[in-house]
N, C-alpha and C. Protein backbone atom coordinates (compact mmCIF):
# COMPACT_ATOMS: atom_id res chain seq x y z
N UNK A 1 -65.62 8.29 4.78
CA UNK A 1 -65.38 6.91 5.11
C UNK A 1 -65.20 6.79 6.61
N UNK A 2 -65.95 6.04 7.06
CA UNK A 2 -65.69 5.96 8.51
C UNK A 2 -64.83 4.90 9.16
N UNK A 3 -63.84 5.17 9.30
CA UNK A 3 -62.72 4.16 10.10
C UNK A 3 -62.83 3.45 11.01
N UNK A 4 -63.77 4.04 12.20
CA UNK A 4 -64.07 3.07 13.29
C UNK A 4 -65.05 1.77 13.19
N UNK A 5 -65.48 1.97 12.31
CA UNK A 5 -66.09 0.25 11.69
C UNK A 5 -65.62 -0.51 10.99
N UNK A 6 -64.10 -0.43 10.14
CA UNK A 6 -63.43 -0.94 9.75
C UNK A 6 -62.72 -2.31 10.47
N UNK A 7 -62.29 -1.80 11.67
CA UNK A 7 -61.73 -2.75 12.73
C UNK A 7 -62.80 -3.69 13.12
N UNK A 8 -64.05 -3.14 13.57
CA UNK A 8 -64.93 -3.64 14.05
C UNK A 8 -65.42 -4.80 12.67
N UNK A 9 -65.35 -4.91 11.89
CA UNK A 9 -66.19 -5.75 10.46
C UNK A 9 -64.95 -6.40 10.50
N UNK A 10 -63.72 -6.06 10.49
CA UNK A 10 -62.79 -7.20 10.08
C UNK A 10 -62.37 -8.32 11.56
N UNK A 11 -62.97 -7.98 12.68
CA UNK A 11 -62.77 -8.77 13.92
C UNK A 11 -63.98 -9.66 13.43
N UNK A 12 -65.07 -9.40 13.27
CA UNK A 12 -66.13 -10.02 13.42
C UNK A 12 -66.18 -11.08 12.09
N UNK A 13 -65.85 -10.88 10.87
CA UNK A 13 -65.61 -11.40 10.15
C UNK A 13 -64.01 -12.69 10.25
N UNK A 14 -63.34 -12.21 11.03
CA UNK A 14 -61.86 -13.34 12.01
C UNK A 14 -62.88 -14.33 12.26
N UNK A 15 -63.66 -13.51 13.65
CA UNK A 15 -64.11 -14.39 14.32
C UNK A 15 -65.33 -15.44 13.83
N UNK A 16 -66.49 -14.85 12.95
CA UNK A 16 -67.12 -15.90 12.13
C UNK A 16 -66.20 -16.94 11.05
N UNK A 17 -65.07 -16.36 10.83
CA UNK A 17 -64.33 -17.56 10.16
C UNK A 17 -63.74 -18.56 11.01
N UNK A 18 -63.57 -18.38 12.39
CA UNK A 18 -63.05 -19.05 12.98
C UNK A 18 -64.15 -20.06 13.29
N UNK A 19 -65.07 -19.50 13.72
CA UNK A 19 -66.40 -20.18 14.22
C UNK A 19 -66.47 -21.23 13.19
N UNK A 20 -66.52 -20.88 11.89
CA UNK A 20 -66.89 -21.87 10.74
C UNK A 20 -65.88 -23.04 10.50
N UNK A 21 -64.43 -23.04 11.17
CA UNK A 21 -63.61 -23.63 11.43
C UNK A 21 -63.86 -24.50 12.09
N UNK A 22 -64.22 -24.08 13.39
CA UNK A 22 -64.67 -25.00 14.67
C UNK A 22 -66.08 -25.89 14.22
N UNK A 23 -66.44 -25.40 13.57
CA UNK A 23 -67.94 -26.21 13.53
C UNK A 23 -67.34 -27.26 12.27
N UNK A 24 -66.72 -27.05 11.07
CA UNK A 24 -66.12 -28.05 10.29
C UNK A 24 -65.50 -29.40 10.99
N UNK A 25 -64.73 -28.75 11.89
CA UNK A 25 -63.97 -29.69 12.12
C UNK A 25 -64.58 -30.72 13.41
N UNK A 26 -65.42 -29.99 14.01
CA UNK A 26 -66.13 -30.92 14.96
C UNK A 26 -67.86 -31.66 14.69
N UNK A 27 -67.97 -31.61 13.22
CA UNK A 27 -69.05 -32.03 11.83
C UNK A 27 -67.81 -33.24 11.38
N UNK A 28 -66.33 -33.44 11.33
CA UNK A 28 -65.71 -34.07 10.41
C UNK A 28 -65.19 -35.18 11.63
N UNK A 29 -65.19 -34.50 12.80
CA UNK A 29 -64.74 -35.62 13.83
C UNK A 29 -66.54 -36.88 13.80
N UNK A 30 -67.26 -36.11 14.31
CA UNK A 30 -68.49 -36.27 14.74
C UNK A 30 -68.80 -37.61 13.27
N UNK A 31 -68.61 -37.27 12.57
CA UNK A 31 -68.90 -38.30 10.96
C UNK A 31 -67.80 -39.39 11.11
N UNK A 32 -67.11 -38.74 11.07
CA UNK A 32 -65.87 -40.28 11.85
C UNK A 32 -66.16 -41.26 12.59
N UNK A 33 -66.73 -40.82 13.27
CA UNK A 33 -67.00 -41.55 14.44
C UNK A 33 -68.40 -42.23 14.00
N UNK A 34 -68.84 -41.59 13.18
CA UNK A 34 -70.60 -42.10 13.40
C UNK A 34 -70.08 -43.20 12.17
N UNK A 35 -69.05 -43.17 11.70
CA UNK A 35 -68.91 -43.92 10.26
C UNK A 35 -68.53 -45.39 10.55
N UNK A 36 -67.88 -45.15 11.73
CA UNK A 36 -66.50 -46.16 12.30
C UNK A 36 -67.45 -47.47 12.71
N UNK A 37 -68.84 -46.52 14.31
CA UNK A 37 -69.74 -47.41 14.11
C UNK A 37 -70.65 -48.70 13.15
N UNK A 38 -70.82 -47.69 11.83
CA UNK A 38 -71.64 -48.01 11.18
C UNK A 38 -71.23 -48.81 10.45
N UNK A 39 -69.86 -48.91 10.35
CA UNK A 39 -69.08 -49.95 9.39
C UNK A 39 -67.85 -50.63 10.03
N UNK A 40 -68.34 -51.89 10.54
CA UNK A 40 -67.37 -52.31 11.82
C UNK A 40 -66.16 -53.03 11.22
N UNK A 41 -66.24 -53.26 9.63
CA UNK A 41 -64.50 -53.49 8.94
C UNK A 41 -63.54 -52.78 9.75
N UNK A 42 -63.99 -50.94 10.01
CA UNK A 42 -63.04 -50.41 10.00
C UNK A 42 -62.06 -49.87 11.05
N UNK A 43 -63.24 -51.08 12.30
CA UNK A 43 -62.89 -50.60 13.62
C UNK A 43 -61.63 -51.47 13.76
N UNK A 44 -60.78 -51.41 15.24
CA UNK A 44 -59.45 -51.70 14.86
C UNK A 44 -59.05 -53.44 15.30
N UNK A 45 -58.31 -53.59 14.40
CA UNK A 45 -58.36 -55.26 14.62
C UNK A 45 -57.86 -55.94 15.97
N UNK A 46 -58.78 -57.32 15.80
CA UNK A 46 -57.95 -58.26 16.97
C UNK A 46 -56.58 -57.90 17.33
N UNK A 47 -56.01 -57.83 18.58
CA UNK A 47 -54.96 -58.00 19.00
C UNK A 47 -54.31 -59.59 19.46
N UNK A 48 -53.65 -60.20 18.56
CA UNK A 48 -53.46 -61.70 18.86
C UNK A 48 -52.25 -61.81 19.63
N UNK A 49 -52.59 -62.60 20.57
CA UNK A 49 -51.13 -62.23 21.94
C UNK A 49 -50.35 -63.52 21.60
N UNK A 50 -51.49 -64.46 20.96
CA UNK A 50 -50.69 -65.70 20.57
C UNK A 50 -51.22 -67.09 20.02
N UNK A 51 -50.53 -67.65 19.70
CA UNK A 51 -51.28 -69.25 18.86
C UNK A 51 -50.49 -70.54 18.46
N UNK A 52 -50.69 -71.18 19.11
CA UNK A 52 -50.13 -72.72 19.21
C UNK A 52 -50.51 -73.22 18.34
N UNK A 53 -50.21 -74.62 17.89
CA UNK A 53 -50.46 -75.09 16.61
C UNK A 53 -51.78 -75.89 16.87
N UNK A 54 -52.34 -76.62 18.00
CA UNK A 54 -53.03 -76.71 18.12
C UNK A 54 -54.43 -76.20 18.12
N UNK A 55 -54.13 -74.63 17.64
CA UNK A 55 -55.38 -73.93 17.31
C UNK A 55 -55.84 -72.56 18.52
N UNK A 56 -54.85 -73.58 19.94
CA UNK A 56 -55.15 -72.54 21.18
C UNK A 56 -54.94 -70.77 21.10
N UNK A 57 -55.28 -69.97 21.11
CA UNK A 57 -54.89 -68.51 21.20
C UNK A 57 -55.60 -67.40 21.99
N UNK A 58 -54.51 -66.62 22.32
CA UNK A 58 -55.44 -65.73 23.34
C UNK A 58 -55.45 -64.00 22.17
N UNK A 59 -56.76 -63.85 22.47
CA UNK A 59 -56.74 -62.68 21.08
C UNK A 59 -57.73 -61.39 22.42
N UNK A 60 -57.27 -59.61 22.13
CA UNK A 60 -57.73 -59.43 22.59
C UNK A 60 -59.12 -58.54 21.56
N UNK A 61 -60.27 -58.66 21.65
CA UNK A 61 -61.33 -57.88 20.18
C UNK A 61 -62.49 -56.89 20.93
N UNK A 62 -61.96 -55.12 21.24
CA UNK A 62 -62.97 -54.64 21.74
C UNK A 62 -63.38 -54.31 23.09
N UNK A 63 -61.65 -54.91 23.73
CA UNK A 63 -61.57 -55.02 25.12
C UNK A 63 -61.95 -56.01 26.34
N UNK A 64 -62.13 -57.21 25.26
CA UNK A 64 -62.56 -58.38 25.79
C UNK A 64 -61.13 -59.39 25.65
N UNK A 65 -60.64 -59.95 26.32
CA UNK A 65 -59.68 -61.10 26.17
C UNK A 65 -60.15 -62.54 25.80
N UNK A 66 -60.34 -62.78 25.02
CA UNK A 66 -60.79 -64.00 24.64
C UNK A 66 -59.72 -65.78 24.45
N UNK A 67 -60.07 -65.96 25.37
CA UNK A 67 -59.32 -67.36 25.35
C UNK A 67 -59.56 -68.81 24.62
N UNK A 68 -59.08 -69.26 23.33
CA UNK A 68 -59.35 -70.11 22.83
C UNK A 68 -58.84 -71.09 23.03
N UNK A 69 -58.82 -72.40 23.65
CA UNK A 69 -58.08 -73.65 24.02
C UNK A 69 -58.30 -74.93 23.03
N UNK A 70 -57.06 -75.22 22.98
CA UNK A 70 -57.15 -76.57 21.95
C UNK A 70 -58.08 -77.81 22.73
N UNK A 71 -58.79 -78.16 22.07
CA UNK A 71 -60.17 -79.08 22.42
C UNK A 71 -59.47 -80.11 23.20
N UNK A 72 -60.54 -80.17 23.96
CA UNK A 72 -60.65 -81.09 25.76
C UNK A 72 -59.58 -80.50 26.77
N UNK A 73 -58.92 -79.82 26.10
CA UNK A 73 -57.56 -79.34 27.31
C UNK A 73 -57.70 -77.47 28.00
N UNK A 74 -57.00 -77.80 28.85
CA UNK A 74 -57.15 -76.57 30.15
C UNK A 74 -56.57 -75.46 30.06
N UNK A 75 -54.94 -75.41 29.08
CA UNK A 75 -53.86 -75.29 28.83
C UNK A 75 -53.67 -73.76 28.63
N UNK A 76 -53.71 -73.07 28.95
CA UNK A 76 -53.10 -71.57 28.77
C UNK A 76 -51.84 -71.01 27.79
N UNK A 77 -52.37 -70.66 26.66
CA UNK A 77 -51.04 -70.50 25.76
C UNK A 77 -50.40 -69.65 26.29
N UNK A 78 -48.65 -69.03 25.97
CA UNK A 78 -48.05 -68.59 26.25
C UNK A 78 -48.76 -67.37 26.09
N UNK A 79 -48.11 -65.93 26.36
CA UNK A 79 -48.71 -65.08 26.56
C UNK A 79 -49.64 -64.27 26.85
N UNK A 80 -50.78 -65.54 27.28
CA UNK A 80 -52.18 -65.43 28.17
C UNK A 80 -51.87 -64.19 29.42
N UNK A 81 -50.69 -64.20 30.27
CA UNK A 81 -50.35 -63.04 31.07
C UNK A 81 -50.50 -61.80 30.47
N UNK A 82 -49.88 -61.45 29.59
CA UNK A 82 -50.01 -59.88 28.99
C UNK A 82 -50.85 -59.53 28.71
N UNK A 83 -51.75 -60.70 28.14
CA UNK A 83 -53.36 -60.48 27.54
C UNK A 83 -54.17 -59.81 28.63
N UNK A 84 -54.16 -60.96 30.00
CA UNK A 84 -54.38 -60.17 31.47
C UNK A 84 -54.13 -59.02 31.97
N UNK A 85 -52.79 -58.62 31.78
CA UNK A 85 -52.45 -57.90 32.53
C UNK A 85 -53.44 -56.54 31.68
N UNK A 86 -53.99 -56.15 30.87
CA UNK A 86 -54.43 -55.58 30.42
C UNK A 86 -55.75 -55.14 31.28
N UNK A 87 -56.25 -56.16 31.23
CA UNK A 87 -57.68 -56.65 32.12
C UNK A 87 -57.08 -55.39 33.48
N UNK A 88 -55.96 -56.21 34.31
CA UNK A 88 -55.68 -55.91 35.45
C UNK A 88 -55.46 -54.61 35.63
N UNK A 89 -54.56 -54.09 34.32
CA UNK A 89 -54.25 -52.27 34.45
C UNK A 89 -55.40 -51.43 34.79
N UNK A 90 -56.60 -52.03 33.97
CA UNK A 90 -58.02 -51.59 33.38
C UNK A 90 -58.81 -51.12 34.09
N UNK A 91 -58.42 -51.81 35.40
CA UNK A 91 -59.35 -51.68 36.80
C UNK A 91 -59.39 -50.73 37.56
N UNK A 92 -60.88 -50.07 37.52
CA UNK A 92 -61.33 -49.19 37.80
C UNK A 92 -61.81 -49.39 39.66
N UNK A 93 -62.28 -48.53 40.28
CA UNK A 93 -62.82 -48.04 41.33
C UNK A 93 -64.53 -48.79 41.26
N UNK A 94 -64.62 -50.13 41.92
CA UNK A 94 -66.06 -50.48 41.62
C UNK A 94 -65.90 -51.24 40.47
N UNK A 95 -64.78 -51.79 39.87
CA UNK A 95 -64.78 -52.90 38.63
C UNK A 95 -64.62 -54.40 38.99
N UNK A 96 -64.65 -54.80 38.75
CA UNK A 96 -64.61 -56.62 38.45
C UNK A 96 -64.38 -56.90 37.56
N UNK A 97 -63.67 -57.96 37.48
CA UNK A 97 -63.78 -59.04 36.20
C UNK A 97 -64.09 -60.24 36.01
N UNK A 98 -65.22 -60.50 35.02
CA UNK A 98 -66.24 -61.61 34.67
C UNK A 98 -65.26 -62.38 33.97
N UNK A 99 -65.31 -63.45 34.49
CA UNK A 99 -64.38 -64.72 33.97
C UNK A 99 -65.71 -65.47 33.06
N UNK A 100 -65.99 -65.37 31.70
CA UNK A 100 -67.35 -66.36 31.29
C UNK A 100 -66.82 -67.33 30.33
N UNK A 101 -67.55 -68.53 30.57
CA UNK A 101 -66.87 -69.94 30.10
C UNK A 101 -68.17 -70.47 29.27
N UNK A 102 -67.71 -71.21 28.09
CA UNK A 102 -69.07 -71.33 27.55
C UNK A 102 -69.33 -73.50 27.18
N UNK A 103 -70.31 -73.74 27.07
CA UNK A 103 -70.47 -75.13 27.23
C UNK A 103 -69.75 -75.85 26.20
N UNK A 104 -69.44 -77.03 25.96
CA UNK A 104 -69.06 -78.17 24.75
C UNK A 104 -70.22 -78.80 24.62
N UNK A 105 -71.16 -78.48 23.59
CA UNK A 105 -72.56 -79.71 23.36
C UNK A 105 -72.13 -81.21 23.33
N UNK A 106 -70.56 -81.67 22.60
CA UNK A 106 -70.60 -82.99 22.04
C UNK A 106 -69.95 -83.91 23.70
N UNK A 107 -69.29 -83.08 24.52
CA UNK A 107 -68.74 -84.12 25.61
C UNK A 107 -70.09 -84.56 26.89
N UNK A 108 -69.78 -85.65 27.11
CA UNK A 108 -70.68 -85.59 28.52
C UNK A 108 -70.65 -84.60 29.03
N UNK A 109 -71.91 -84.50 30.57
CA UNK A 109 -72.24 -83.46 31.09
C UNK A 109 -71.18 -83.30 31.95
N UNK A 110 -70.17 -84.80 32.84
CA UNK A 110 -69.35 -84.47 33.66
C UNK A 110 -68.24 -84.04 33.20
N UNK A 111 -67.60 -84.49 32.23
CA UNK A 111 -66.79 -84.32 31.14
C UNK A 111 -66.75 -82.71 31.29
N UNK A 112 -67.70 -82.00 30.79
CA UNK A 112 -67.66 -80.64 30.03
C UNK A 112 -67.33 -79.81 31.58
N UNK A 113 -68.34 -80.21 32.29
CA UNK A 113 -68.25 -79.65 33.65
C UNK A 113 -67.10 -78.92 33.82
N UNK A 114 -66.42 -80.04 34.09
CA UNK A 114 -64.51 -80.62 35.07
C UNK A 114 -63.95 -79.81 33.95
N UNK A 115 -64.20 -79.85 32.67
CA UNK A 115 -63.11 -78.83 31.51
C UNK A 115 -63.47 -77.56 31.82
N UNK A 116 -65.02 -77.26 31.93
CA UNK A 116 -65.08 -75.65 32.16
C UNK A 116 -64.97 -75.49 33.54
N UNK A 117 -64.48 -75.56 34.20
CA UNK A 117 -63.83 -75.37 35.84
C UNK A 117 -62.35 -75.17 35.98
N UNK A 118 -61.96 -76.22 35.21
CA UNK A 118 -60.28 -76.34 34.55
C UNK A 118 -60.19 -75.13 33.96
N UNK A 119 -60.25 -74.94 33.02
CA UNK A 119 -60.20 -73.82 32.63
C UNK A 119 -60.41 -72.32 33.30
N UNK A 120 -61.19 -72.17 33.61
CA UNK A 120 -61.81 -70.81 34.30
C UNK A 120 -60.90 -70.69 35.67
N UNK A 121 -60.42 -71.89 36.34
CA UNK A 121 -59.60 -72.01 37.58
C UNK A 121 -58.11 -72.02 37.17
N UNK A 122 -58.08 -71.66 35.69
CA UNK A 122 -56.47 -71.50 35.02
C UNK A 122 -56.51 -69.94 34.75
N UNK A 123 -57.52 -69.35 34.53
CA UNK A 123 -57.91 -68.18 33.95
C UNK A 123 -57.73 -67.09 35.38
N UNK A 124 -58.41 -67.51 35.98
CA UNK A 124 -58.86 -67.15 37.59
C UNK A 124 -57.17 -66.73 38.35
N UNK A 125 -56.61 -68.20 38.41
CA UNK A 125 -55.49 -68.40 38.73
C UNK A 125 -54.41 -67.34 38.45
N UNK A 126 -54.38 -66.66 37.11
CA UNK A 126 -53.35 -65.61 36.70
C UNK A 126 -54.22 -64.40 36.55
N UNK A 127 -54.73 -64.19 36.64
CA UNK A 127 -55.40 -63.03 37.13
C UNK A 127 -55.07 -62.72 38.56
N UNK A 128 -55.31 -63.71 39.33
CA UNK A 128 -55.03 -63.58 40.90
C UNK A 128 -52.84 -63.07 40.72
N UNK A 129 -52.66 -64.38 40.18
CA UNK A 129 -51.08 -64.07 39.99
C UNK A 129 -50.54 -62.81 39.87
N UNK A 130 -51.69 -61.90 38.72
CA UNK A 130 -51.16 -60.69 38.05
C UNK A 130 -51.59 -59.05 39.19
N UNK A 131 -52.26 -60.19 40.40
CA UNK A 131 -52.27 -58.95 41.68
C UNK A 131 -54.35 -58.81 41.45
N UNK A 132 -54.48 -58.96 40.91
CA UNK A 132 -55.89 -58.71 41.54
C UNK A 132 -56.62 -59.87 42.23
N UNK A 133 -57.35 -59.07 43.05
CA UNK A 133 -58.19 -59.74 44.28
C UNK A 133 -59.01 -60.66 44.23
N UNK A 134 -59.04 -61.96 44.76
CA UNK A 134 -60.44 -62.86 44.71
C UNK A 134 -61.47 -62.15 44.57
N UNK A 135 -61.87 -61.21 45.66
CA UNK A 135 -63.28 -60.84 45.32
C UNK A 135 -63.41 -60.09 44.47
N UNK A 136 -62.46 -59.46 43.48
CA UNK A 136 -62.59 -58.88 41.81
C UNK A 136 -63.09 -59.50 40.86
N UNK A 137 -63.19 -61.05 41.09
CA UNK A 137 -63.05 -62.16 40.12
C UNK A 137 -64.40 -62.40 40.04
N UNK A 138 -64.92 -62.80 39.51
CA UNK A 138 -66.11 -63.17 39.67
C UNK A 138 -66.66 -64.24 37.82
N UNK A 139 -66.58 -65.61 38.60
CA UNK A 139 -66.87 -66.26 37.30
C UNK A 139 -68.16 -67.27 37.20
N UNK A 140 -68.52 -66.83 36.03
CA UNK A 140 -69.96 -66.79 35.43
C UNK A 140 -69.86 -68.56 34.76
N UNK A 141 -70.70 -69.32 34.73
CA UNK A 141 -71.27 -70.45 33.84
C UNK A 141 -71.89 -70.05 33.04
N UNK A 142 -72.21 -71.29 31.70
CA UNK A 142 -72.79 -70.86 30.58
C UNK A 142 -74.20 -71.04 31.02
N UNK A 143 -74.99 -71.12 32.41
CA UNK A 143 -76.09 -70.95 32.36
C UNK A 143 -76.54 -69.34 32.64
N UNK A 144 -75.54 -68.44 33.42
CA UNK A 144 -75.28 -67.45 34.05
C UNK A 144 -75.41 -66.49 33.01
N UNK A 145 -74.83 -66.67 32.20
CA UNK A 145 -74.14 -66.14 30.70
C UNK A 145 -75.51 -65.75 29.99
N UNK A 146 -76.28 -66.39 30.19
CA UNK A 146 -77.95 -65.80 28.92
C UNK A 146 -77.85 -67.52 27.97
N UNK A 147 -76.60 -67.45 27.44
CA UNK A 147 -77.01 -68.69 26.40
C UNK A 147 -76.07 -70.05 26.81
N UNK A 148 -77.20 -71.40 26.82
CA UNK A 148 -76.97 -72.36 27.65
C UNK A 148 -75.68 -73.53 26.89
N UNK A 149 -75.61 -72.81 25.91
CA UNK A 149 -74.40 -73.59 25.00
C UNK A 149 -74.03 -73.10 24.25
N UNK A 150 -72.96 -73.21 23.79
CA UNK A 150 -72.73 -72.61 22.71
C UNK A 150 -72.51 -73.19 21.10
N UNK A 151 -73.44 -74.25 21.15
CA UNK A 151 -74.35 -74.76 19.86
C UNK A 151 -73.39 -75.35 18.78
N UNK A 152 -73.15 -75.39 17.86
CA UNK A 152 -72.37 -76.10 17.12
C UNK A 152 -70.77 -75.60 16.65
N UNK A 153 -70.56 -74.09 17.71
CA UNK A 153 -69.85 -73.83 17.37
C UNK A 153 -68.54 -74.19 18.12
N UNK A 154 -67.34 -74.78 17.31
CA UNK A 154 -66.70 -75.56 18.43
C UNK A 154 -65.37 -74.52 19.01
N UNK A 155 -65.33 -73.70 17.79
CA UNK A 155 -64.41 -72.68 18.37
C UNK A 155 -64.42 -71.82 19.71
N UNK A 156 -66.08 -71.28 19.58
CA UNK A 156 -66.80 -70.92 20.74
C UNK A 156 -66.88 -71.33 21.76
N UNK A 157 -66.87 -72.92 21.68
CA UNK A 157 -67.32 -73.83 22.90
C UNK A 157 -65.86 -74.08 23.61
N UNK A 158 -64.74 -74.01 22.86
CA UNK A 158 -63.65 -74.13 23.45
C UNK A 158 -62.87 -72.87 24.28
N UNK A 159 -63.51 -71.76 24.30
CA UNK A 159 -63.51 -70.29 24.55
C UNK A 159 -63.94 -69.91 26.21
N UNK A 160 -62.92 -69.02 26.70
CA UNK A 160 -63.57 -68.30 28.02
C UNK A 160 -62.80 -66.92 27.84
N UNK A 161 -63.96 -66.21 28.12
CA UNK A 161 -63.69 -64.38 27.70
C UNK A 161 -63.72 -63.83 29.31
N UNK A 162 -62.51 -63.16 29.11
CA UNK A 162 -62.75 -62.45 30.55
C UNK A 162 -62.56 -60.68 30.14
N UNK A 163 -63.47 -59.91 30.82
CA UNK A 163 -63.96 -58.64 30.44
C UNK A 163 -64.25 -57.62 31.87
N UNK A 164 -64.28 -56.50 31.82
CA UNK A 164 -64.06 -55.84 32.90
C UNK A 164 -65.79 -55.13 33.04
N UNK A 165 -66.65 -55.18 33.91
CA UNK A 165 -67.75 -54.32 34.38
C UNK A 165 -67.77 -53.93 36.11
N UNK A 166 -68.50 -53.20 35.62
CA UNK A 166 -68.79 -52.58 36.98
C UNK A 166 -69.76 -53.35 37.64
């Protein structure tokens, strides 16, 4: 019986079990992840910072801050700051943040204007408050945006998302 291959078969046999370890478990991460994609129930929910009765709320979904305002008004619900300050921590080397405001189909054109300016110049406003720079800011119209209204949806239309790119 030869002894000196004994050691040698039982290392190598450690070490292919280990190997088979490592490859399980980075096959079980790897499926996780591809699953999470594929089935967006399971990705992780809205963060709601807050909601007035009027319907207004600032929710954050995906790393976007989304601002919902009770119809025709400018009004910033409470905790719109923390929602920001998120934005603000976020900021990278070469980042900005896109302030985007989206149209009201049913008000006049001057009407909608003066609300999406109001707004975006309330949005703008605490962002600046929360320490970042005018020239960080950078805010987009719904022509800017790709889509020129935002169509019958009124939840949408009452909405400005501010989001961080490079």
């Amino acid at each position: 019986m030869n002894t000196s291959s004994d050691p040698d078969s039982q290392q190598r046999f450690a070490l292919g079990l280990v190997g088979m370890l490592i490859v399980v478990l980075v096959a079980t991460l790897v499926g996780s992840v591809v699953h999470r994609q594929l089935h967006p129930h399971h990705r992780q929910a809205a963060a709601v910072y807050s909601t007035s009765v009027d319907g207004a709320r600032v929710v954050i979904e995906e790393g976007i801050v989304k601002f919902y305002f009770a119809p025709g008004s400018a009004a910033l619900t409470p905790g719109a700051d923390k929602a920001l300050a998120n934005v603000v921590k976020g900021m990278g080397v070469g980042m900005r943040a896109v302030v985007l405001s989206y149209q009201y189909p049913t008000l006049g054109p001057d009407d909608n204007a003066a609300l999406i300016r109001r707004r975006a110049a309330q949005v703008r406003e605490m962002l600046m408050g929360l320490g970042l720079p005018d020239d960080k800011i950078e805010l987009r119209s719904p022509a800017q945006a790709g889509s020129s209204s935002a169509g019958g949806d009124r939840e949408l239309a009452n909405r400005i998302d501010v989001m961080l790119v490079n």
